[in-house]
Every structure is written in C-alpha cells, then in structure tokens.
N, C-alpha and C. Protein backbone atom coordinates (compact mmCIF):
# COMPACT_ATOMS: atom_id res chain seq x y z
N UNK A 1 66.11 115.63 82.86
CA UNK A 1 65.90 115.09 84.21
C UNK A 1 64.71 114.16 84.21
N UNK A 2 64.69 112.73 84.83
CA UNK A 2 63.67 112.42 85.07
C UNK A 2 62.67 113.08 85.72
N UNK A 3 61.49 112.87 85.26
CA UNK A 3 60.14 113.32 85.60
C UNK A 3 59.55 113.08 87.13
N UNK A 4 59.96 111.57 87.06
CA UNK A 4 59.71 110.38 88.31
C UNK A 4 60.66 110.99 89.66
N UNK A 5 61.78 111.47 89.03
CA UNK A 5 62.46 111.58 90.38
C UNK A 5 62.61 112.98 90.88
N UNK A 6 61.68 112.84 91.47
CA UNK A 6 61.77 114.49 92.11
C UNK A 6 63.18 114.94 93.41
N UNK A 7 62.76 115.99 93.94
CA UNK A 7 63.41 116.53 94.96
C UNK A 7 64.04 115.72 95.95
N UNK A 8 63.35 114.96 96.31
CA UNK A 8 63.58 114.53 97.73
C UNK A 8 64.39 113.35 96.90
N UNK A 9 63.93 112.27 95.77
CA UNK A 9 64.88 111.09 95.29
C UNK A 9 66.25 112.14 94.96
N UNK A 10 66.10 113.19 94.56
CA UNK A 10 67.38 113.50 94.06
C UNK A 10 68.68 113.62 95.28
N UNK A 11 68.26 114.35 96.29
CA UNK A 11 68.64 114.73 97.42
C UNK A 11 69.21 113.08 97.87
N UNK A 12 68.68 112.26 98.23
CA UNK A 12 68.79 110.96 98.83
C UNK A 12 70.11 110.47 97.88
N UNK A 13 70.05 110.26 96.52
CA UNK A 13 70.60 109.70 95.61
C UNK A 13 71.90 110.68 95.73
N UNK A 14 72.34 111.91 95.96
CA UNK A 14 73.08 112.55 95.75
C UNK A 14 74.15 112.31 96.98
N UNK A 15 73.08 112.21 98.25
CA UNK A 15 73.95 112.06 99.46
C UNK A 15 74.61 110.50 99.41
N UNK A 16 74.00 109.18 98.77
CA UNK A 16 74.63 108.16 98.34
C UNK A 16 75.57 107.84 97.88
N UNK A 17 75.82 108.78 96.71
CA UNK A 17 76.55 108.69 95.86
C UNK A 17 77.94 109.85 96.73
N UNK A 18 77.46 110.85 97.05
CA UNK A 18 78.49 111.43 98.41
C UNK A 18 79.26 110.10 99.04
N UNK A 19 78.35 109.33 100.03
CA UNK A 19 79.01 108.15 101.05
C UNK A 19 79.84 107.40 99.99
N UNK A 20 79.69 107.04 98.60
CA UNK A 20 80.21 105.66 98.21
C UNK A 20 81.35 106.62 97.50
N UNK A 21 81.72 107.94 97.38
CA UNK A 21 82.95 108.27 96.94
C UNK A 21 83.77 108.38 97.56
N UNK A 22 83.14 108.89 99.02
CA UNK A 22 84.24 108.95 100.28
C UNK A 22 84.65 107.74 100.61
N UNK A 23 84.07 106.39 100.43
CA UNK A 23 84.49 105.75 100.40
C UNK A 23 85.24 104.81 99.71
N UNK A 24 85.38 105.17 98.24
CA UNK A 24 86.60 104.93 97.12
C UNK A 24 87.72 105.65 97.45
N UNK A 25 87.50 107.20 98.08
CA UNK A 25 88.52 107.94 98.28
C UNK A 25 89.58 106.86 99.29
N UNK A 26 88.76 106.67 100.40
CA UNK A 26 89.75 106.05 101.72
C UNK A 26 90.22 104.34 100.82
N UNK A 27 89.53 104.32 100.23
CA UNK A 27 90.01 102.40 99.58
C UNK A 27 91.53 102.98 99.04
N UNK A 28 91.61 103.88 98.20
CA UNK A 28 92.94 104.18 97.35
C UNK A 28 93.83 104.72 97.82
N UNK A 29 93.49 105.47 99.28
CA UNK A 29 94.28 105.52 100.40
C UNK A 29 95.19 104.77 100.78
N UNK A 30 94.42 103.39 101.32
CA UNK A 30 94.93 102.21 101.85
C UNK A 30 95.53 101.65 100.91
N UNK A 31 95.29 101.63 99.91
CA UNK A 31 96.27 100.97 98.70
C UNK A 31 97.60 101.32 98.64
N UNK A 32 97.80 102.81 98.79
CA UNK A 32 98.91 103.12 98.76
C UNK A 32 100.07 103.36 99.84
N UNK A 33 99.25 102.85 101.08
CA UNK A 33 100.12 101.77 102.32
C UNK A 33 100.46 100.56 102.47
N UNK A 34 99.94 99.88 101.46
CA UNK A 34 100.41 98.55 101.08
C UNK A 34 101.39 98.34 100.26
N UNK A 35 101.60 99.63 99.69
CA UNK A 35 103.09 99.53 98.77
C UNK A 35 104.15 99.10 99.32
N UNK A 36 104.36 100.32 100.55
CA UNK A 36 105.47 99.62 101.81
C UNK A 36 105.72 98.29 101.93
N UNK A 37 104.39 97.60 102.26
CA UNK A 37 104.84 96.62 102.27
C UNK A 37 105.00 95.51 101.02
N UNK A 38 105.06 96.07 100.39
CA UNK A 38 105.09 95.24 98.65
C UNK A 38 106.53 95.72 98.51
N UNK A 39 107.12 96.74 98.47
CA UNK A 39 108.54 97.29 98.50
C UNK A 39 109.70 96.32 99.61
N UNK A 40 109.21 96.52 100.98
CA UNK A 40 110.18 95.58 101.53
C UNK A 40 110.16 94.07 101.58
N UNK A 41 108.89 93.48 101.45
CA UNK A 41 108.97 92.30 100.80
C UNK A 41 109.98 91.64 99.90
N UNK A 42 109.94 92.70 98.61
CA UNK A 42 110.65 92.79 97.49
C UNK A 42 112.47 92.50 97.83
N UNK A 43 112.57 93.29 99.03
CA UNK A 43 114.02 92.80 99.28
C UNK A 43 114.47 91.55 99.03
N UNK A 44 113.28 90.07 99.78
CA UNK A 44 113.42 89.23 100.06
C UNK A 44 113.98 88.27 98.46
N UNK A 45 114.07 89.05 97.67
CA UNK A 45 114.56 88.87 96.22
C UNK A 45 116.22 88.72 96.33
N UNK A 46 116.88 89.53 97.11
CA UNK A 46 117.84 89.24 97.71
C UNK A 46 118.44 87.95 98.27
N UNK A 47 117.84 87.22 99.03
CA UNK A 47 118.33 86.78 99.80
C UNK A 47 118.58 85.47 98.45
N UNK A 48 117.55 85.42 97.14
CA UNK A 48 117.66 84.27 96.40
C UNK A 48 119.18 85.13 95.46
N UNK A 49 119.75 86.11 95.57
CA UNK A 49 120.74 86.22 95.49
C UNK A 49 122.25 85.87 95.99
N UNK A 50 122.38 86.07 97.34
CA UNK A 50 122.91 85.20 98.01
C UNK A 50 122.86 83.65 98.07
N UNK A 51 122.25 82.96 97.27
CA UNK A 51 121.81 81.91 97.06
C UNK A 51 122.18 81.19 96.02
N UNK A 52 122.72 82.39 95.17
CA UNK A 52 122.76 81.86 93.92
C UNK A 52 122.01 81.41 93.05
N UNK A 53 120.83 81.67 93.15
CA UNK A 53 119.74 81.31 92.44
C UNK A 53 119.31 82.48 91.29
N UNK A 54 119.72 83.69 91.49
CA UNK A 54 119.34 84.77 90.47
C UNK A 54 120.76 85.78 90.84
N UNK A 55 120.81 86.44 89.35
CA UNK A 55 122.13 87.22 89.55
C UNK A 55 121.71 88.69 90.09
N UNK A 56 122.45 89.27 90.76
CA UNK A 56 122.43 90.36 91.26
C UNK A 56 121.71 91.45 90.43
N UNK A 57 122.04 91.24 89.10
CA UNK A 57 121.68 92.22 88.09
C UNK A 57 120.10 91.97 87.75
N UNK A 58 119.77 90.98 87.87
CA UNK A 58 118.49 90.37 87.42
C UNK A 58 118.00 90.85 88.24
N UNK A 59 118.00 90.83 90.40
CA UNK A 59 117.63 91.44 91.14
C UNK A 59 117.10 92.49 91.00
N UNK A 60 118.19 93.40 90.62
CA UNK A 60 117.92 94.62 90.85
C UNK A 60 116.87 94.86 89.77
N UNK A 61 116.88 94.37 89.03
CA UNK A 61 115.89 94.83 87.58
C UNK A 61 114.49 94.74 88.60
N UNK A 62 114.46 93.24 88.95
CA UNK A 62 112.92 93.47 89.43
C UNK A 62 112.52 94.40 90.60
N UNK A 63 113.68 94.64 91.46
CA UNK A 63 113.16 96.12 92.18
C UNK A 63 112.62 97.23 91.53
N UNK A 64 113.82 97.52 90.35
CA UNK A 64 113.56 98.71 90.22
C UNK A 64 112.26 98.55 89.13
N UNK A 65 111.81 97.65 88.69
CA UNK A 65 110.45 97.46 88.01
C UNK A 65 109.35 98.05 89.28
N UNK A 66 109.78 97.25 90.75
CA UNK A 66 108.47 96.87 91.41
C UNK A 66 108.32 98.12 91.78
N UNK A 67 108.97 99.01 92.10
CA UNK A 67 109.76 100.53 92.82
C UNK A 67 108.47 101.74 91.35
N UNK A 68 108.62 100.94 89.89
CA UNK A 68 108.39 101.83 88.93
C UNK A 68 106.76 101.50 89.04
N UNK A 69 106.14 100.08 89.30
CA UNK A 69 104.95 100.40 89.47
C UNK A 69 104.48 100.51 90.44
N UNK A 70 105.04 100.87 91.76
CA UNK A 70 104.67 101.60 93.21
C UNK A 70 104.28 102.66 92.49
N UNK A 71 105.01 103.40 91.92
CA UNK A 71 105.13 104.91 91.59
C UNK A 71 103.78 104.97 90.72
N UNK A 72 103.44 103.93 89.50
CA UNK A 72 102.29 104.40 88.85
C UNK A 72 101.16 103.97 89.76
N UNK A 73 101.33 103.16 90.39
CA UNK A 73 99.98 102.84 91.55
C UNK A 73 99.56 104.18 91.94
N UNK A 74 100.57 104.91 92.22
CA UNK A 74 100.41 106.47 93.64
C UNK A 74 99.94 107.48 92.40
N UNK A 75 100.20 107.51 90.95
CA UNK A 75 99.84 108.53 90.10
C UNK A 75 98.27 107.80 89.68
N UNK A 76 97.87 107.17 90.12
CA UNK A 76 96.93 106.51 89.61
C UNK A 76 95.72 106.49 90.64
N UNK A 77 96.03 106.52 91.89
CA UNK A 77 95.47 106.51 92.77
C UNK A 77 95.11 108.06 93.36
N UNK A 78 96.50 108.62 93.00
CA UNK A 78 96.10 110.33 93.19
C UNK A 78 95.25 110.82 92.50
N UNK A 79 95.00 110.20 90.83
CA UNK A 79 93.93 111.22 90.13
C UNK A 79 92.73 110.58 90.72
N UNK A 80 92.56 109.29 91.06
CA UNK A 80 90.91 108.91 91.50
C UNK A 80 90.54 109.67 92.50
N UNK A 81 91.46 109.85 93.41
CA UNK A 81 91.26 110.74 94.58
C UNK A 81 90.69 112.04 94.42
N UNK A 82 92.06 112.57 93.74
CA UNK A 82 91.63 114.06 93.09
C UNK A 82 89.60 113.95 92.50
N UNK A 83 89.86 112.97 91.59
CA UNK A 83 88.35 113.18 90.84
C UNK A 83 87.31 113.27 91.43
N UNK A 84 87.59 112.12 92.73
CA UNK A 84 86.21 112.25 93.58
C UNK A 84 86.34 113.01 94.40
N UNK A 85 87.09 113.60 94.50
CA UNK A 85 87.15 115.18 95.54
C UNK A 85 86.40 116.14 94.59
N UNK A 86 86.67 116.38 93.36
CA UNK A 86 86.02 117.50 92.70
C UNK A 86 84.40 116.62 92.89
N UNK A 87 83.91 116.03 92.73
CA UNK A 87 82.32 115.12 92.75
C UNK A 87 82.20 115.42 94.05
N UNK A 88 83.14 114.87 95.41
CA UNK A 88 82.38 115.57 96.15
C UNK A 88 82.16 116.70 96.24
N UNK A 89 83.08 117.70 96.34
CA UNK A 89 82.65 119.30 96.21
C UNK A 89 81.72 119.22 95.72
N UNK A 90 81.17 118.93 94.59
CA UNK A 90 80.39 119.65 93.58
C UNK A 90 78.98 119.22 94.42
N UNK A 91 79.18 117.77 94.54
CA UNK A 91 77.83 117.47 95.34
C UNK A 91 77.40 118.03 96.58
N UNK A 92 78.92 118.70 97.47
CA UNK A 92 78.64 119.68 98.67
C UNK A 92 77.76 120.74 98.37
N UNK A 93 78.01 121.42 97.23
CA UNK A 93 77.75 122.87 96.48
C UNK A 93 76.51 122.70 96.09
N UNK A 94 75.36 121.79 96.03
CA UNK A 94 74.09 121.59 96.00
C UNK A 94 73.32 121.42 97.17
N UNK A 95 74.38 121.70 98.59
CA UNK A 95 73.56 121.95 99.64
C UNK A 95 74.07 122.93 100.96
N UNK A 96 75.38 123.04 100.38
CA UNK A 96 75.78 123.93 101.13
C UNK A 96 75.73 125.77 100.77
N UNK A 97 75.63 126.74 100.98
CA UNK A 97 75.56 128.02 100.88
C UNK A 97 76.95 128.46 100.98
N UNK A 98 76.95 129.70 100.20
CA UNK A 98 77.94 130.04 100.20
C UNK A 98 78.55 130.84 101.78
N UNK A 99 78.01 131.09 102.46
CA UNK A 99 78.48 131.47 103.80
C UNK A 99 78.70 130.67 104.83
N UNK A 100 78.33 129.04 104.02
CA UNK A 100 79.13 127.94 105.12
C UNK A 100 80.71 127.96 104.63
N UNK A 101 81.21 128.39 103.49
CA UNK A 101 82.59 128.33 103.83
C UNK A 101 83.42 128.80 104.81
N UNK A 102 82.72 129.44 105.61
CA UNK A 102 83.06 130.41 106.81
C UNK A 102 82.91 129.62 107.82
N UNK A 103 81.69 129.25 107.64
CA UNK A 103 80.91 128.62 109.01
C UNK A 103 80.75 127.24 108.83
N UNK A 104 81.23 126.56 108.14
CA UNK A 104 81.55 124.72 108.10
C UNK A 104 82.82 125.41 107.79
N UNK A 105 83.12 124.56 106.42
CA UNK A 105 84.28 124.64 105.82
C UNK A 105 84.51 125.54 104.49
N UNK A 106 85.31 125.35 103.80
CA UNK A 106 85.45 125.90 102.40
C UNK A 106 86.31 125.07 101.34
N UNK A 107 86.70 124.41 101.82
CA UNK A 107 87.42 123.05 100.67
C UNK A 107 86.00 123.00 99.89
N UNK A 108 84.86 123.27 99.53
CA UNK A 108 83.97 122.86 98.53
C UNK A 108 84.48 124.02 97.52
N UNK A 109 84.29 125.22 98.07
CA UNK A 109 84.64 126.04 96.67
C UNK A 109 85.54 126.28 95.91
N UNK A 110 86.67 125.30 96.31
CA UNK A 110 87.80 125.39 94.85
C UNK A 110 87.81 123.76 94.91
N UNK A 111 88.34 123.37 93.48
CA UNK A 111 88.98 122.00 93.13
C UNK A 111 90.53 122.34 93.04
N UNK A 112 91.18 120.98 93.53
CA UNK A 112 92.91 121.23 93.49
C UNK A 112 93.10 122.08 92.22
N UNK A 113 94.32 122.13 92.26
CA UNK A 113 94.78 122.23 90.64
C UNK A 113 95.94 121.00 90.11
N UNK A 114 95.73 121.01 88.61
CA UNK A 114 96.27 120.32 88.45
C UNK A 114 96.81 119.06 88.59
N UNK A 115 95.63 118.28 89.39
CA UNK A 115 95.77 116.54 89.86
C UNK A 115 97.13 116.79 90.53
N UNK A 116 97.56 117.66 91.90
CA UNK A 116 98.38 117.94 92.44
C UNK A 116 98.31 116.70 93.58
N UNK A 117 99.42 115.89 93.80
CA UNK A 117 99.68 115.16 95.11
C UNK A 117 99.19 115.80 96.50
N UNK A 118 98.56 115.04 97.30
CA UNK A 118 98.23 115.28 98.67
C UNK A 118 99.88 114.87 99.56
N UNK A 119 100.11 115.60 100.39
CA UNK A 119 101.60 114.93 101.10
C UNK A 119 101.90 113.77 101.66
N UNK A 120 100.52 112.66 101.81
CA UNK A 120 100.87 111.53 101.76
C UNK A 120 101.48 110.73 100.75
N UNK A 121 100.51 111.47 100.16
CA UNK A 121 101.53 110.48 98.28
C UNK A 121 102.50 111.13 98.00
N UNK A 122 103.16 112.10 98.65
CA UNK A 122 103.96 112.55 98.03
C UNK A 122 105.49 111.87 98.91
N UNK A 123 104.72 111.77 100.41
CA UNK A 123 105.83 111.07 101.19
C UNK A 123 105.95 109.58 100.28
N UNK A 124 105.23 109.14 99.86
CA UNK A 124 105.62 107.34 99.52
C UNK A 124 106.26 107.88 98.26
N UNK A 125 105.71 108.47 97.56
CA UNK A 125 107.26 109.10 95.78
C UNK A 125 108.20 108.78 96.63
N UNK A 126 108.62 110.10 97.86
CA UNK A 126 110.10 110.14 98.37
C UNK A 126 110.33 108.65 98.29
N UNK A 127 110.00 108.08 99.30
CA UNK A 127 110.13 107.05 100.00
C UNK A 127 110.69 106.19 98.58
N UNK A 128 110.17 105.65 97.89
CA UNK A 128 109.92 104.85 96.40
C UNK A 128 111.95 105.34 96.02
N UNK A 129 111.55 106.70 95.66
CA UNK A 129 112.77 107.35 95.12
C UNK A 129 114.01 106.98 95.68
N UNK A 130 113.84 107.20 96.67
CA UNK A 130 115.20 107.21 98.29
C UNK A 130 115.27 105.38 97.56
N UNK A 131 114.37 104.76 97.73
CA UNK A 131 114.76 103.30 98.02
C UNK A 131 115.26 102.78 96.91
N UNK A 132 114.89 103.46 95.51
CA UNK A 132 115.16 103.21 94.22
C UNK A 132 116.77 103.84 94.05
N UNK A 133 117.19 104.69 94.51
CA UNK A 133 118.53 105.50 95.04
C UNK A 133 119.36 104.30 95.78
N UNK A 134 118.98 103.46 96.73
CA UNK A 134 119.90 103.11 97.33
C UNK A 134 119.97 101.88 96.41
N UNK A 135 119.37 101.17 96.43
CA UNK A 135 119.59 99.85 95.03
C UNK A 135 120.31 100.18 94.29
N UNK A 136 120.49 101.36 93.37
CA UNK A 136 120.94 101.57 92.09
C UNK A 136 122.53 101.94 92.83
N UNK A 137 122.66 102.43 93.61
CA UNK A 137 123.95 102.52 94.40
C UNK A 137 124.79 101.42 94.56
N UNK A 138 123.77 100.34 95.40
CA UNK A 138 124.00 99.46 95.65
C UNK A 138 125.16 98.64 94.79
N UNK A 139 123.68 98.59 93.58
CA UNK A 139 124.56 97.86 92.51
C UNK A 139 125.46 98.21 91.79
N UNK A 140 125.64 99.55 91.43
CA UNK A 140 126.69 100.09 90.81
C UNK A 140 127.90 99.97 91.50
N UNK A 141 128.03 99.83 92.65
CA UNK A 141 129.10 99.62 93.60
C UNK A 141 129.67 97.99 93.49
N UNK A 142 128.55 97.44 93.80
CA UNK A 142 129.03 96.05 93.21
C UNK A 142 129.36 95.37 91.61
N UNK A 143 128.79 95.83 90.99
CA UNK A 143 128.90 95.40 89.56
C UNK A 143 129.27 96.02 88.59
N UNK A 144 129.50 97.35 88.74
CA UNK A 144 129.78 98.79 87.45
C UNK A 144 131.45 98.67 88.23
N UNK A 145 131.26 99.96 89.69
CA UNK A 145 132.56 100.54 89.81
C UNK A 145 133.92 99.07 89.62
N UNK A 146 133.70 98.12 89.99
CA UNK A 146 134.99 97.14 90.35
C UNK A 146 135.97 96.84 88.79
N UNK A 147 134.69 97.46 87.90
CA UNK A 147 135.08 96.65 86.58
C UNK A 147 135.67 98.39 85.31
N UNK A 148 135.77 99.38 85.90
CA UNK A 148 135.72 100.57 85.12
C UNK A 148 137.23 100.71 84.80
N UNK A 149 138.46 100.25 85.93
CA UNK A 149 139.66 100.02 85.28
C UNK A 149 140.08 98.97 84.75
N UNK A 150 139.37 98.30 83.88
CA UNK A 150 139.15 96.90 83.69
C UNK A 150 138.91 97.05 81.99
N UNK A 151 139.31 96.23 81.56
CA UNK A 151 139.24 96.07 79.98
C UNK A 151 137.55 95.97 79.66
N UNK A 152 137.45 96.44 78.60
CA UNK A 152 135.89 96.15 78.66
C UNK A 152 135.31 95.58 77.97
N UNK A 153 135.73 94.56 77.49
CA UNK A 153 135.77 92.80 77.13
C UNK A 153 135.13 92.14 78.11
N UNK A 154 135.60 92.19 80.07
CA UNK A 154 134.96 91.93 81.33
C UNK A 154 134.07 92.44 81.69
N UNK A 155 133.21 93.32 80.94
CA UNK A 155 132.22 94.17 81.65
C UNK A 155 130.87 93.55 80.59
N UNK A 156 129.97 92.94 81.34
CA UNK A 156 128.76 92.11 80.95
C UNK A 156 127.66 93.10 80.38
N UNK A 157 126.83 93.52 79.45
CA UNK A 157 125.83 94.11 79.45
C UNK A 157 125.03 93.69 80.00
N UNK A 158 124.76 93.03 80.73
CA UNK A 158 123.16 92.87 81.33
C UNK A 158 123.81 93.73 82.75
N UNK A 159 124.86 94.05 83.25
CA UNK A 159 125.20 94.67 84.15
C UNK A 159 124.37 96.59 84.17
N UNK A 160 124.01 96.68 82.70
CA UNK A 160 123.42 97.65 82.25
C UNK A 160 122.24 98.01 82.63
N UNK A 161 121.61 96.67 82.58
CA UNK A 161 120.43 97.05 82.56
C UNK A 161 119.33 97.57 83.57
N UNK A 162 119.77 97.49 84.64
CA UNK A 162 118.53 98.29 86.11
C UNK A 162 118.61 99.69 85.78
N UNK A 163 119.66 100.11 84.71
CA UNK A 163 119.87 101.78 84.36
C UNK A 163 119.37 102.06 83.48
N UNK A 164 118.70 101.39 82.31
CA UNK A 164 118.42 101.24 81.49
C UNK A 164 116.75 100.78 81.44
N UNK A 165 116.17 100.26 82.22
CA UNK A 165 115.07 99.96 82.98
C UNK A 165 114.81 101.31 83.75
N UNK A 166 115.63 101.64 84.72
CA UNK A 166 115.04 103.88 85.69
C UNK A 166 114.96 104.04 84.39
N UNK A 167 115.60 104.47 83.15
CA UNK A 167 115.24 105.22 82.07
C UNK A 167 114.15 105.27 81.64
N UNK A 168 113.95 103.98 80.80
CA UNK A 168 112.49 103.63 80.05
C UNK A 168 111.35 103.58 81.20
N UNK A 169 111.79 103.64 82.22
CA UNK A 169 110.45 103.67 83.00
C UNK A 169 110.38 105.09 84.07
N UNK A 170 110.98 106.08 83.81
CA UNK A 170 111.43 107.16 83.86
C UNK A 170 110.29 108.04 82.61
N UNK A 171 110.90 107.19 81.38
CA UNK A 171 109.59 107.96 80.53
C UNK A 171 108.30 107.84 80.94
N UNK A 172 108.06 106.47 80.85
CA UNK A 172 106.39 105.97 81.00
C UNK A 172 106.07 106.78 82.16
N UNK A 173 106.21 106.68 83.18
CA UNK A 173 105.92 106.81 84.11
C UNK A 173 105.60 108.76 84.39
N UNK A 174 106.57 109.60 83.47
CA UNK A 174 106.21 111.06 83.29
C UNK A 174 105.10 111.25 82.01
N UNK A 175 105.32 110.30 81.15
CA UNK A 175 104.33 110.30 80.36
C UNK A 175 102.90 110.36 80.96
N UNK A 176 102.59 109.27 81.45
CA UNK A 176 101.43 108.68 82.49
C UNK A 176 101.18 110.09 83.31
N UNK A 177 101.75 110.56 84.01
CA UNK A 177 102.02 111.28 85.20
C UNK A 177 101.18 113.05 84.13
N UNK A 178 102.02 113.44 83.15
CA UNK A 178 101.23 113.97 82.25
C UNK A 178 99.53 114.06 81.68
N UNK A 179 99.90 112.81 81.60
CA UNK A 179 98.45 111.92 80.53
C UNK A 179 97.00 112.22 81.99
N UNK A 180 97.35 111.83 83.30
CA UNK A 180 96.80 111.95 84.14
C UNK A 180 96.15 113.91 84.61
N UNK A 181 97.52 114.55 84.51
CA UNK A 181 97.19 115.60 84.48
C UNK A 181 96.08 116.51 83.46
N UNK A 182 96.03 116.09 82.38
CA UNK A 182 95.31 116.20 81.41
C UNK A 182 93.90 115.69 81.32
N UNK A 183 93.68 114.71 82.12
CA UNK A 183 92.74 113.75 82.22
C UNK A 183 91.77 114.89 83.33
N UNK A 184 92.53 115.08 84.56
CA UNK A 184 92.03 116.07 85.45
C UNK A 184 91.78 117.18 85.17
N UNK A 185 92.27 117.90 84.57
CA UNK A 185 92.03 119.43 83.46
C UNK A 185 90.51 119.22 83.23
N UNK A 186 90.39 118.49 82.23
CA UNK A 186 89.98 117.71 80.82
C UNK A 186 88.44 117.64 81.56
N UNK A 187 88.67 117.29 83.25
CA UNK A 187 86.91 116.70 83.89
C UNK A 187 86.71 117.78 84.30
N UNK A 188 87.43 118.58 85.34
CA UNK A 188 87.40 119.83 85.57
C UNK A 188 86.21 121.05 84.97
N UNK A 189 87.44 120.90 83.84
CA UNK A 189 86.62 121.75 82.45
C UNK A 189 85.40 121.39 82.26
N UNK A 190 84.80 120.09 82.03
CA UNK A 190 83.26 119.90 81.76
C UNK A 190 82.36 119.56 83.37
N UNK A 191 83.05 119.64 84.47
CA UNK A 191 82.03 119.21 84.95
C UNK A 191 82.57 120.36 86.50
N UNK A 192 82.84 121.38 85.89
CA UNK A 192 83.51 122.78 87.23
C UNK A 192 82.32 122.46 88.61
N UNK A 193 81.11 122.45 88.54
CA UNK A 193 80.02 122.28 89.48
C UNK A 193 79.18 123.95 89.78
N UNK A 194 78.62 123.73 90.40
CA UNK A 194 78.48 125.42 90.67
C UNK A 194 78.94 126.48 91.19
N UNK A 195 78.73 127.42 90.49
CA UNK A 195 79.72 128.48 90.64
C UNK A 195 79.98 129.26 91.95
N UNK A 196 81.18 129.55 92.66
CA UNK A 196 81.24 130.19 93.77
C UNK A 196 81.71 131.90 93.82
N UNK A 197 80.72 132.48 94.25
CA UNK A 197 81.39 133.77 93.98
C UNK A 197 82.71 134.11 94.37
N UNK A 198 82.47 133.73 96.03
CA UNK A 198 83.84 134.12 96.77
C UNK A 198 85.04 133.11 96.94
N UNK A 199 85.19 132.21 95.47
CA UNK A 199 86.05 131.58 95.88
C UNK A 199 87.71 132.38 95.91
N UNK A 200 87.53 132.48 95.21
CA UNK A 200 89.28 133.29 95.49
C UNK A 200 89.42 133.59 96.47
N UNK A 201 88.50 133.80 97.31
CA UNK A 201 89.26 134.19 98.60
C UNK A 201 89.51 133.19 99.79
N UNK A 202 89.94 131.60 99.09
CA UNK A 202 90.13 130.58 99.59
C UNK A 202 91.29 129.92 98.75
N UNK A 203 92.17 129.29 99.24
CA UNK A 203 93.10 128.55 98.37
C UNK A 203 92.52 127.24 97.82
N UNK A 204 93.69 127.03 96.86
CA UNK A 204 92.20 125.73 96.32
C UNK A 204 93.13 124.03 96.46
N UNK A 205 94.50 124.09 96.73
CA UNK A 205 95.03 123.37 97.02
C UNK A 205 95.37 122.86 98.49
N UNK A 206 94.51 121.61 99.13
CA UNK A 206 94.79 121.46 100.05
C UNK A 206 94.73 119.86 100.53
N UNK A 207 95.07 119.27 101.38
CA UNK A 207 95.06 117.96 101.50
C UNK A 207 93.53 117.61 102.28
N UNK A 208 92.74 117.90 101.74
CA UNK A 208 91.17 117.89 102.22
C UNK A 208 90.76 116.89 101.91
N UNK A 209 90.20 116.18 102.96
CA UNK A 209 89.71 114.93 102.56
C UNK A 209 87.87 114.97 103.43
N UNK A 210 87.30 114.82 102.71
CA UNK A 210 85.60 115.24 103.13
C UNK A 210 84.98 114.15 103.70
C-alpha cells in the first residue's frame, strides 16, 4: 500500500472508482438497446432485394451474421456488467457492515454465479432468436422448400448457406459464451472481496443493479 495515501485518499478513491463503474455498468446497458435498432434497420437489406440488387440468399446471410453479432455484443456486455457488479460489491463490503444487508440491502454479499444473464439480456437473446427463426423460415420457404421435388441439378448451393452460417456461428458464439464464463469464475476466484459470514442466507443471483 502506498505510504502517501492514507485513509481518507483511500475512501475518496474507492467511492470514485464506485461512480465510474456504475457508470460503465448503465453505458453497456444502453448498448444493448441499440441492437433493436441495428436489427430492424437490417431489414432494410430487403427492400435491395426486391430490387434486384442482392439475392435473397446473400440477404439473409447478412441478417443472420448481424442477428450473430447482436448475440456476441449481449455475451460481451453481460460479463462487463457481471464484473463490475462483483467490484462494486466488493467496494460496498469496505463500508458497509454486515447488518446492513438487512437494513440497506444485501446484493453486496453474494456475486452472481456463473456470468449468469440479467432478464434484460436475456429478453434481447429471445428477441435476436425469434427474429433469427423467422428469416431462416422465411427463406427456406422461398428458396429450399419450392425446389425439394425438383432434380437437384436446380438446387444452387449458395441457397445453403444462411444454414450453414446459424451453424458456424452457433459454435463461436457458445464457444465465446463459455470462454466468458470462465473468464468470470477465473476473477471471482482471485478477487472474492471480503468475506461475509451470513451470506447464504441471501441468494446470490439477482438482477441488481447498484
């Protein structure tokens, strides 16, 4: 510990560093309401379909790309969240007592588990999913089913590919989703904060935002 910075710099510096996480927390928030509108935008990819300017199949590829990095935006944005939730706790737990969990709150004495989604992010997955569902419908209806009693000499491979694209980005994206989980373990483990006696007798998963 510095020598120079006593009690009172520490205290000051701690509550700083409190304000500027809560406020990364709410930035990555808002990020992940802007997807919406990055998603229906994306329709407008369409209309250069009808146009004739790009083939249907090509379309859909770039949805279901834009649909695949909505999804890593929200796994990406959940662990920052998650992280600075455990920092704040921890920084709560250097001034709060253990009998304010009663009498404030108690979201300080557990960290989530497991870099678990808050139900906002979990509504935009749905949302992502559902919309990635109806495209792939979409197109299979137009470009797969018409051609299945059909010699298959007429059936184009690039017609393949938006299925073939959910796949490979199906991996990455659980990979990532993994890799993240691990990452949260991983800080957890070295940086738990101080110890609460009575935490168990609080759940530790909750959509708490400090």
């Amino acid at each position: 510990m510095n020598p120079s910075f006593d009690e009172k710099d520490r205290k000051d510096f701690l509550i700083q560093m409190y304000n500027q996480l809560c406020s990364e927390i709410d930035r990555h928030i808002k990020i992940i309401w802007q997807i919406v509108g990055v998603l229906l935008s994306a329709f407008a990819i369409f209309a250069l379909v009808e146009k004739d300017i790009i083939s249907i199949d090509i379309a859909s590829d770039i949805l279901v790309l834009v649909c695949g990095l909505s999804i890593a935006i929200i796994i990406e944005s959940n662990y920052w969240y998650n992280r600075n939730l455990v920092i704040i706790a921890n920084i709560e737990r250097q001034f709060l007592k253990e009998s304010d969990a009663k009498e404030i709150h108690y979201y300080f004495t557990k960290h989530r588990k497991n870099n678990s989604y808050i139900d906002m992010m979990k509504i935009q997955i749905w949302f992502i999913i559902i919309l990635l569902c109806v495209i792939l419908v979409y197109h299979f209806s137009e470009q797969v089913l018409p051609y299945i009693n059909l010699d298959a000499s007429n059936f184009s491979p690039i017609k393949a590919t938006p299925y073939i694209v959910v796949l490979v980005g199906s991996i990455v994206l659980l990979r990532f989703h993994k890799k993240r989980i691990k990452n949260y373990n991983a800080f957890i483990k070295n940086s738990p904060g101080v110890h609460q006696e009575n935490s168990s007798d609080f759940e530790s998963n909750s959509d708490h935002t400090t």
